[in-house]
C-alpha atoms as a PDB file:
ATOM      1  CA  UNK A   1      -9.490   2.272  25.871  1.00  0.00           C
ATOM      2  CA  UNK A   2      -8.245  -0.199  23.337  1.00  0.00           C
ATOM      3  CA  UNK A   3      -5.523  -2.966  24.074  1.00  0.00           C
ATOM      4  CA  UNK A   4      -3.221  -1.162  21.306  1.00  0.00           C
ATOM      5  CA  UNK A   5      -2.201   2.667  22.495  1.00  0.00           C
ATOM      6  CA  UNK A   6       0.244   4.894  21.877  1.00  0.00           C
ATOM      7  CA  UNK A   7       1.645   8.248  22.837  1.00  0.00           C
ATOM      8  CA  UNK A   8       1.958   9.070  18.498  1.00  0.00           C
ATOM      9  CA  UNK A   9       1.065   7.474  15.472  1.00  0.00           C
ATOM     10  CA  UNK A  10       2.993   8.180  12.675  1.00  0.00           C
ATOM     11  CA  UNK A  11       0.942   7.747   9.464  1.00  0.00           C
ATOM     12  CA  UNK A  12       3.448   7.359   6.641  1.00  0.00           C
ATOM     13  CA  UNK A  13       6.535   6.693   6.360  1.00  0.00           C
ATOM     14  CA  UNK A  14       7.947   8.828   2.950  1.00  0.00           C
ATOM     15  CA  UNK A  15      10.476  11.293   3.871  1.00  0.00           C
ATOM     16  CA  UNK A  16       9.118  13.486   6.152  1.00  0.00           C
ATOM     17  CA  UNK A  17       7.640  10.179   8.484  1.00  0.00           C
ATOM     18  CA  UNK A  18      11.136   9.013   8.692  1.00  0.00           C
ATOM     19  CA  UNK A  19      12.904  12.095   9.566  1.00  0.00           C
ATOM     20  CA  UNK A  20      10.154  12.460  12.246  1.00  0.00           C
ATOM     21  CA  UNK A  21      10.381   8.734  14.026  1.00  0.00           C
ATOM     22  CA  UNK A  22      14.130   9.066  13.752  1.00  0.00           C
ATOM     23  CA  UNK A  23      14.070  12.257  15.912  1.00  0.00           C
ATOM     24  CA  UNK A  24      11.517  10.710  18.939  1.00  0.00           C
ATOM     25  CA  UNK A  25      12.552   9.551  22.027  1.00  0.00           C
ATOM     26  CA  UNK A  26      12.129   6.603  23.570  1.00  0.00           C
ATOM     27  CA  UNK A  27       9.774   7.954  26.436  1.00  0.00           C
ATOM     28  CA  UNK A  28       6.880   7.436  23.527  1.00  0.00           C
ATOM     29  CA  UNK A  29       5.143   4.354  22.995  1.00  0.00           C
ATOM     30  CA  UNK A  30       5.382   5.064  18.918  1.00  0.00           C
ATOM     31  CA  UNK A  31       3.920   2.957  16.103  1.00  0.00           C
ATOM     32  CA  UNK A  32       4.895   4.213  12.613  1.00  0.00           C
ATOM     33  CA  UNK A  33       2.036   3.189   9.636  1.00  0.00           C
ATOM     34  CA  UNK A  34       3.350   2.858   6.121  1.00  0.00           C
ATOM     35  CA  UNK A  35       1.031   1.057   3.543  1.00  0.00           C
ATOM     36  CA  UNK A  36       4.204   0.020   1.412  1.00  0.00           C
ATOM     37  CA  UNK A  37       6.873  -2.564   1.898  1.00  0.00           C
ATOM     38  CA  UNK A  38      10.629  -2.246   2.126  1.00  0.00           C
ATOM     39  CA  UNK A  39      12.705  -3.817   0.097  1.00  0.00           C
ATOM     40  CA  UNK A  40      14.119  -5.576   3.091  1.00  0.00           C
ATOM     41  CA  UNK A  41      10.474  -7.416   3.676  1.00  0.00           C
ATOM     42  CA  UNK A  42       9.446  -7.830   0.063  1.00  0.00           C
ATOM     43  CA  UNK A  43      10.346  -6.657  -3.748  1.00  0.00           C
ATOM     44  CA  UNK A  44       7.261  -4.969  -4.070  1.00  0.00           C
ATOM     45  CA  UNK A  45       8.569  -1.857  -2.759  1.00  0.00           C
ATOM     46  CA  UNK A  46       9.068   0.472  -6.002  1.00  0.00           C
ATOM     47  CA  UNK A  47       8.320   4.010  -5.197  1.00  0.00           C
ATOM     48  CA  UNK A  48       8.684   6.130  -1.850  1.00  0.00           C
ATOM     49  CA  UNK A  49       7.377   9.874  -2.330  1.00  0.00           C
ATOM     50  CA  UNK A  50       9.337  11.712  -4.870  1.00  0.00           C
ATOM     51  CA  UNK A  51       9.292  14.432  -1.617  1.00  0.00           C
ATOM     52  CA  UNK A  52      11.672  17.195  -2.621  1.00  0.00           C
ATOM     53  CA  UNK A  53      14.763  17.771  -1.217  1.00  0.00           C
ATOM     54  CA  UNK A  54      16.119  21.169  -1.319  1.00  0.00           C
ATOM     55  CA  UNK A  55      19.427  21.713  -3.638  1.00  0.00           C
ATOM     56  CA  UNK A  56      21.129  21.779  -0.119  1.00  0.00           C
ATOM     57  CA  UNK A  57      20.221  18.879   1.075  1.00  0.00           C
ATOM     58  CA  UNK A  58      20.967  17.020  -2.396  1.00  0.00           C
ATOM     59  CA  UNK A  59      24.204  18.465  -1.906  1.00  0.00           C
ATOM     60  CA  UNK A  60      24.779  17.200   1.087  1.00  0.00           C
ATOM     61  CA  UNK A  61      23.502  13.901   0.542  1.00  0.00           C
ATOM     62  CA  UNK A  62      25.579  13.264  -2.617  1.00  0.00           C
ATOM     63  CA  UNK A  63      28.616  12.733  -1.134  1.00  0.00           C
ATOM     64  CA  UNK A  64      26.994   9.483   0.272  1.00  0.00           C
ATOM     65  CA  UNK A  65      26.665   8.269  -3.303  1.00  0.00           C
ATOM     66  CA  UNK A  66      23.200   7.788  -2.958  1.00  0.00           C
ATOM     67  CA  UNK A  67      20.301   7.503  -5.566  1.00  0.00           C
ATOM     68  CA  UNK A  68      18.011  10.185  -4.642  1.00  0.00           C
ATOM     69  CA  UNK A  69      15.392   9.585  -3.466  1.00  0.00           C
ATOM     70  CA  UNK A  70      14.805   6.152  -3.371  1.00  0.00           C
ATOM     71  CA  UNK A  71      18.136   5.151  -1.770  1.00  0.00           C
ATOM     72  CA  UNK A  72      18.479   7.836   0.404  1.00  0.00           C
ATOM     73  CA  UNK A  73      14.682   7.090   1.763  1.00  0.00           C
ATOM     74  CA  UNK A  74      15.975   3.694   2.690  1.00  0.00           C
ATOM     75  CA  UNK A  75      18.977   5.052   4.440  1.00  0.00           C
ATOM     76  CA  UNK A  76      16.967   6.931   6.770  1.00  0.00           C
ATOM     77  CA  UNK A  77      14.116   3.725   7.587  1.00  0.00           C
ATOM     78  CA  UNK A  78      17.745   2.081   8.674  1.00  0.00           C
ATOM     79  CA  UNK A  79      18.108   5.073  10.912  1.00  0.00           C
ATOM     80  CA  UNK A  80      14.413   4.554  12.701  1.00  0.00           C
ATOM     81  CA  UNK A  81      15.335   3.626  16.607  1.00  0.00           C
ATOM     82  CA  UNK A  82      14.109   0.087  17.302  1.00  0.00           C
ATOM     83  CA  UNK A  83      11.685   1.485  19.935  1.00  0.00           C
ATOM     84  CA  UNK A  84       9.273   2.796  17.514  1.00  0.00           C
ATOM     85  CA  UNK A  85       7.054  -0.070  16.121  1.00  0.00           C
ATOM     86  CA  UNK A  86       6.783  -0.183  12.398  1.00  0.00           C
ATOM     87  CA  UNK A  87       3.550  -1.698  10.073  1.00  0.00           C
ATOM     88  CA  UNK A  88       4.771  -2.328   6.644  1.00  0.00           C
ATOM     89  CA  UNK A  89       1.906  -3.027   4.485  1.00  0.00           C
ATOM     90  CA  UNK A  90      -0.558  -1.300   6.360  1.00  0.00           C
ATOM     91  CA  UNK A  91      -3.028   0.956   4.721  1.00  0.00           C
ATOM     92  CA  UNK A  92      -5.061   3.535   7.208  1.00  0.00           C
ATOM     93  CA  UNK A  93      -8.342   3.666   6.353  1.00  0.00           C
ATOM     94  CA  UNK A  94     -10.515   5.556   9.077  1.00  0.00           C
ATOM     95  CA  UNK A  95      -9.408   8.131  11.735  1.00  0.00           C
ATOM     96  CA  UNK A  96     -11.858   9.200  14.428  1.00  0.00           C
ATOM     97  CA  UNK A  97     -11.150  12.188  16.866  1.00  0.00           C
ATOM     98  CA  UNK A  98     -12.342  11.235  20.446  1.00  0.00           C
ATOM     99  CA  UNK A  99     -11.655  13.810  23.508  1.00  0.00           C
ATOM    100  CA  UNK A 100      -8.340  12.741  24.151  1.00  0.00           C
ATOM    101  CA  UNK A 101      -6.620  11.245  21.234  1.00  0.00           C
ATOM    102  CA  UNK A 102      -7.513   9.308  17.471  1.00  0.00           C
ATOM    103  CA  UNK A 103      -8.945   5.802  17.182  1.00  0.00           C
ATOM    104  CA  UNK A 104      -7.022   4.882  13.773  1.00  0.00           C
ATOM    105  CA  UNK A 105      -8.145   2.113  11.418  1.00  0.00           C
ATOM    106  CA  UNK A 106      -6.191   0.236   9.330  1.00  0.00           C
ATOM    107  CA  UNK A 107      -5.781  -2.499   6.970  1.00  0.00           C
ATOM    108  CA  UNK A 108      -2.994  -5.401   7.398  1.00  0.00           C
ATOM    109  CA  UNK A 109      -2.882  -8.758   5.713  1.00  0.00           C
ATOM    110  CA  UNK A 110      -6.574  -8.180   4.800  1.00  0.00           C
ATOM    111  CA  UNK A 111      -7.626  -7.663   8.431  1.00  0.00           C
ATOM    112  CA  UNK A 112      -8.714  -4.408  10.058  1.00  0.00           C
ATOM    113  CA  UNK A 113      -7.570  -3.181  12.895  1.00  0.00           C
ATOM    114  CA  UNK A 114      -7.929  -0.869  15.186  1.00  0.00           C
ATOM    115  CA  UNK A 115      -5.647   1.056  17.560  1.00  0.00           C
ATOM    116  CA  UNK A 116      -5.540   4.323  20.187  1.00  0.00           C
ATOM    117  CA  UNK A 117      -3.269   7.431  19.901  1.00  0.00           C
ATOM    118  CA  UNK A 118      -2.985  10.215  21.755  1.00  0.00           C
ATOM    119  CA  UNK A 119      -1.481  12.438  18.724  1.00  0.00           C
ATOM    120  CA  UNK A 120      -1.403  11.663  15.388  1.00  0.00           C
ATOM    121  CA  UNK A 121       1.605  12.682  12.780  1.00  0.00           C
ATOM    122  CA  UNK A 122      -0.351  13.066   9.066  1.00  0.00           C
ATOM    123  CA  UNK A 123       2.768  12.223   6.199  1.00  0.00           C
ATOM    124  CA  UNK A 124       1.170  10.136   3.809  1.00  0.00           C
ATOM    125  CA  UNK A 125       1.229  12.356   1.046  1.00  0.00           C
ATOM    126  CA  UNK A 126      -1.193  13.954  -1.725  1.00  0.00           C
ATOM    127  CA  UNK A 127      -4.252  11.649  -1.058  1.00  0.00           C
ATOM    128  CA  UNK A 128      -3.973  12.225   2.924  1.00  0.00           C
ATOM    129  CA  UNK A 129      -6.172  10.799   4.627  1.00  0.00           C
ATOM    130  CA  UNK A 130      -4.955  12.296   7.779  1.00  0.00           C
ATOM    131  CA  UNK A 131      -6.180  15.435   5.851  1.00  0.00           C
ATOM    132  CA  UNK A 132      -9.417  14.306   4.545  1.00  0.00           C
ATOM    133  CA  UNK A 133     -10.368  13.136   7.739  1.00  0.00           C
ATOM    134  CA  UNK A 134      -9.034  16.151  10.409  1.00  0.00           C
ATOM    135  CA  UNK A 135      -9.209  19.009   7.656  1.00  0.00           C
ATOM    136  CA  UNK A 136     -12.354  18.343   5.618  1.00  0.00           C
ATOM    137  CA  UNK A 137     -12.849  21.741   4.923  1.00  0.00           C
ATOM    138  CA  UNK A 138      -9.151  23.052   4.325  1.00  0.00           C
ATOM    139  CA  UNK A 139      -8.853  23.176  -0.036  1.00  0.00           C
ATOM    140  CA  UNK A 140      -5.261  22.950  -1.273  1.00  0.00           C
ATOM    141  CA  UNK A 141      -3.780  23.566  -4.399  1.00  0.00           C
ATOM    142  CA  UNK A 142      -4.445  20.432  -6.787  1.00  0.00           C
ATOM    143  CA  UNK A 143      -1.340  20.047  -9.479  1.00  0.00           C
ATOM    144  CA  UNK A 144      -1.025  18.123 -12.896  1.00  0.00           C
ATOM    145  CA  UNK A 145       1.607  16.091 -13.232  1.00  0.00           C
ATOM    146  CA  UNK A 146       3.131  15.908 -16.876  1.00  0.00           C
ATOM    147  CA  UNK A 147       5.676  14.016 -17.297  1.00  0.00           C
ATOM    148  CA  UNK A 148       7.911  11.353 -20.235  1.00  0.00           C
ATOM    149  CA  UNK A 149       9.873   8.666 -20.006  1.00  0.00           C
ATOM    150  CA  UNK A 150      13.075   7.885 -22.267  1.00  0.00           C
ATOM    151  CA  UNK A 151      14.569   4.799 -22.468  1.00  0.00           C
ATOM    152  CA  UNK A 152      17.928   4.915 -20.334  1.00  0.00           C
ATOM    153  CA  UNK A 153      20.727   2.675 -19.937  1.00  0.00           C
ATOM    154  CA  UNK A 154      23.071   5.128 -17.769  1.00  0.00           C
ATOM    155  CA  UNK A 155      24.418   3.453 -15.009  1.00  0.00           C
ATOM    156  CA  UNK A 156      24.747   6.140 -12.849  1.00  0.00           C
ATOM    157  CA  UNK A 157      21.031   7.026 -11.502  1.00  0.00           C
ATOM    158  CA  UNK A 158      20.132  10.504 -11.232  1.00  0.00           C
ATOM    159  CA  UNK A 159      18.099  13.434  -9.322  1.00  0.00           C
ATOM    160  CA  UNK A 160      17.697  16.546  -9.816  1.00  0.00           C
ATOM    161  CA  UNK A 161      14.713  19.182  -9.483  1.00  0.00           C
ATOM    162  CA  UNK A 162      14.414  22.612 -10.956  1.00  0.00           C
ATOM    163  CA  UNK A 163      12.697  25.467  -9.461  1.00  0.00           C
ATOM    164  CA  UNK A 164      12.094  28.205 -12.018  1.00  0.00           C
ATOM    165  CA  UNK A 165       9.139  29.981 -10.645  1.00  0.00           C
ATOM    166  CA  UNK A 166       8.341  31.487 -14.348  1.00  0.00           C
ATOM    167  CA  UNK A 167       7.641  27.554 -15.178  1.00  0.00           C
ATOM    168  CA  UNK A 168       5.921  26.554 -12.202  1.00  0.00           C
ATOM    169  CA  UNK A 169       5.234  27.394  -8.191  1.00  0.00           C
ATOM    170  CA  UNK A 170       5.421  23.845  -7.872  1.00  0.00           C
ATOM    171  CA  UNK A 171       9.015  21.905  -9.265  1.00  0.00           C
ATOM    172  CA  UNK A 172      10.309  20.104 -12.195  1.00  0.00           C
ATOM    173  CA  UNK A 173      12.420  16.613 -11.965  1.00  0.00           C
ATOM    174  CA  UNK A 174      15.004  14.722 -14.133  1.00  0.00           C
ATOM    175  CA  UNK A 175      15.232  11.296 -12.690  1.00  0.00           C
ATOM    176  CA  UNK A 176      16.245   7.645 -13.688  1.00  0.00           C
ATOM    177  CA  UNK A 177      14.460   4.888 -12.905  1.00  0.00           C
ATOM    178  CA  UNK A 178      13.784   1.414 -13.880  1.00  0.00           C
ATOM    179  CA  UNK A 179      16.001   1.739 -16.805  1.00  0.00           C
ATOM    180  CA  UNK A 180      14.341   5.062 -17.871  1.00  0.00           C
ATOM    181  CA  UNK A 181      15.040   8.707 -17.588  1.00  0.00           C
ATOM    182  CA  UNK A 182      11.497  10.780 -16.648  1.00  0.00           C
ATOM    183  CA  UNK A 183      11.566  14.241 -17.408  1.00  0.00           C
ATOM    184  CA  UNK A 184       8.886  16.042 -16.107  1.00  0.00           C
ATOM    185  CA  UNK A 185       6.881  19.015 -13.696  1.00  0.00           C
ATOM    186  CA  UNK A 186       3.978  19.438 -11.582  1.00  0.00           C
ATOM    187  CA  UNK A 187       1.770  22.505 -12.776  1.00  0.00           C
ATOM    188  CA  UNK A 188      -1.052  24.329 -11.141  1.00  0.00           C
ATOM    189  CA  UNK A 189      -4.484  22.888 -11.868  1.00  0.00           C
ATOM    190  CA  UNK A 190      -6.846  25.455 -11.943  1.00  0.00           C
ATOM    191  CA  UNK A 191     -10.353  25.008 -11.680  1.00  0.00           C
END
């Protein structure tokens, strides 16, 4: 067994890792992997997953006045209970399955490193490695991304996504960010 183990190892912290840690209890021995860096650590930390939130949830959240989904994304890290461990900057880069649990691999600081989980929570988006690794044979839908910026100077930032089946079975966005608005959709790539 290795020196590092854990009951679950989250791998990713976008929306859906951070709704997941904040809902664990503190029976676990946790340790949350996220390859980016808050803003709190460093100012490199420019885009969490675009994940969509449902027009309910947008709702909901917009009486927070909160940029979505940036701002909201760090709202919820806040919310992550101090007994789950958390390494920023850390980029996964190997996942074995062993009999009872995952030896996971990662980068940090330019080291590797190795720890021991007994499960292992996969939300690190569109280039998974989680999925690469555990599902090598399980094909999902690929998307194009097409998308254009405008120059913006709006001070109040804004998020919205459409859903207009006809379009797409994927989503469109309207956003603002970093001074721009990006208009734009995801669109079935088909082979």
């Amino acid at each position: 067994m290795y020196g590092n183990t854990y009951d679950i190892a989250i791998i990713g912290l976008g929306p859906a890792g951070v709704l997941f840690a904040t809902h664990l209890d503190k029976r676990f021995k946790v340790i949350a992997l996220d390859k980016k860096m808050p803003h709190s650590h460093n100012e490199g930390f420019h885009k969490p997953c675009g994940g969509l939130l449902a027009p309910d949830a947008q709702r909901s959240l917009s009486c927070f006045d909160l940029t979505l989904p940036k701002d909201v994304l760090m709202w919820l890290i806040d919310k992550i209970p101090d007994h789950i461990e958390i390494s920023y900057g850390s980029a996964c880069t190997k996942i074995t399955r062993e009999d009872d649990g995952f030896q996971i691999t990662y980068i940090k600081d330019g080291k590797h490193k190795t720890i021991w989980a007994r499960y292992i929570i996969g939300t690190d988006g569109a280039g998974s490695v989680v999925r690469r690794t555990l599902f090598k044979d399980f094909k999902i839908r690929t998307y194009l991304s097409i998308q254009q910026w405008f120059e913006d100077a709006h001070i109040t930032p804004h998020y919205s996504c459409m859903l207009d089946p006809e379009i797409t079975d994927s989503y469109a966005w309207g956003l603002t960010k970093d001074n721009n608005f990006i208009f734009g959709g995801a669109f079935r790539a088909y082979p």
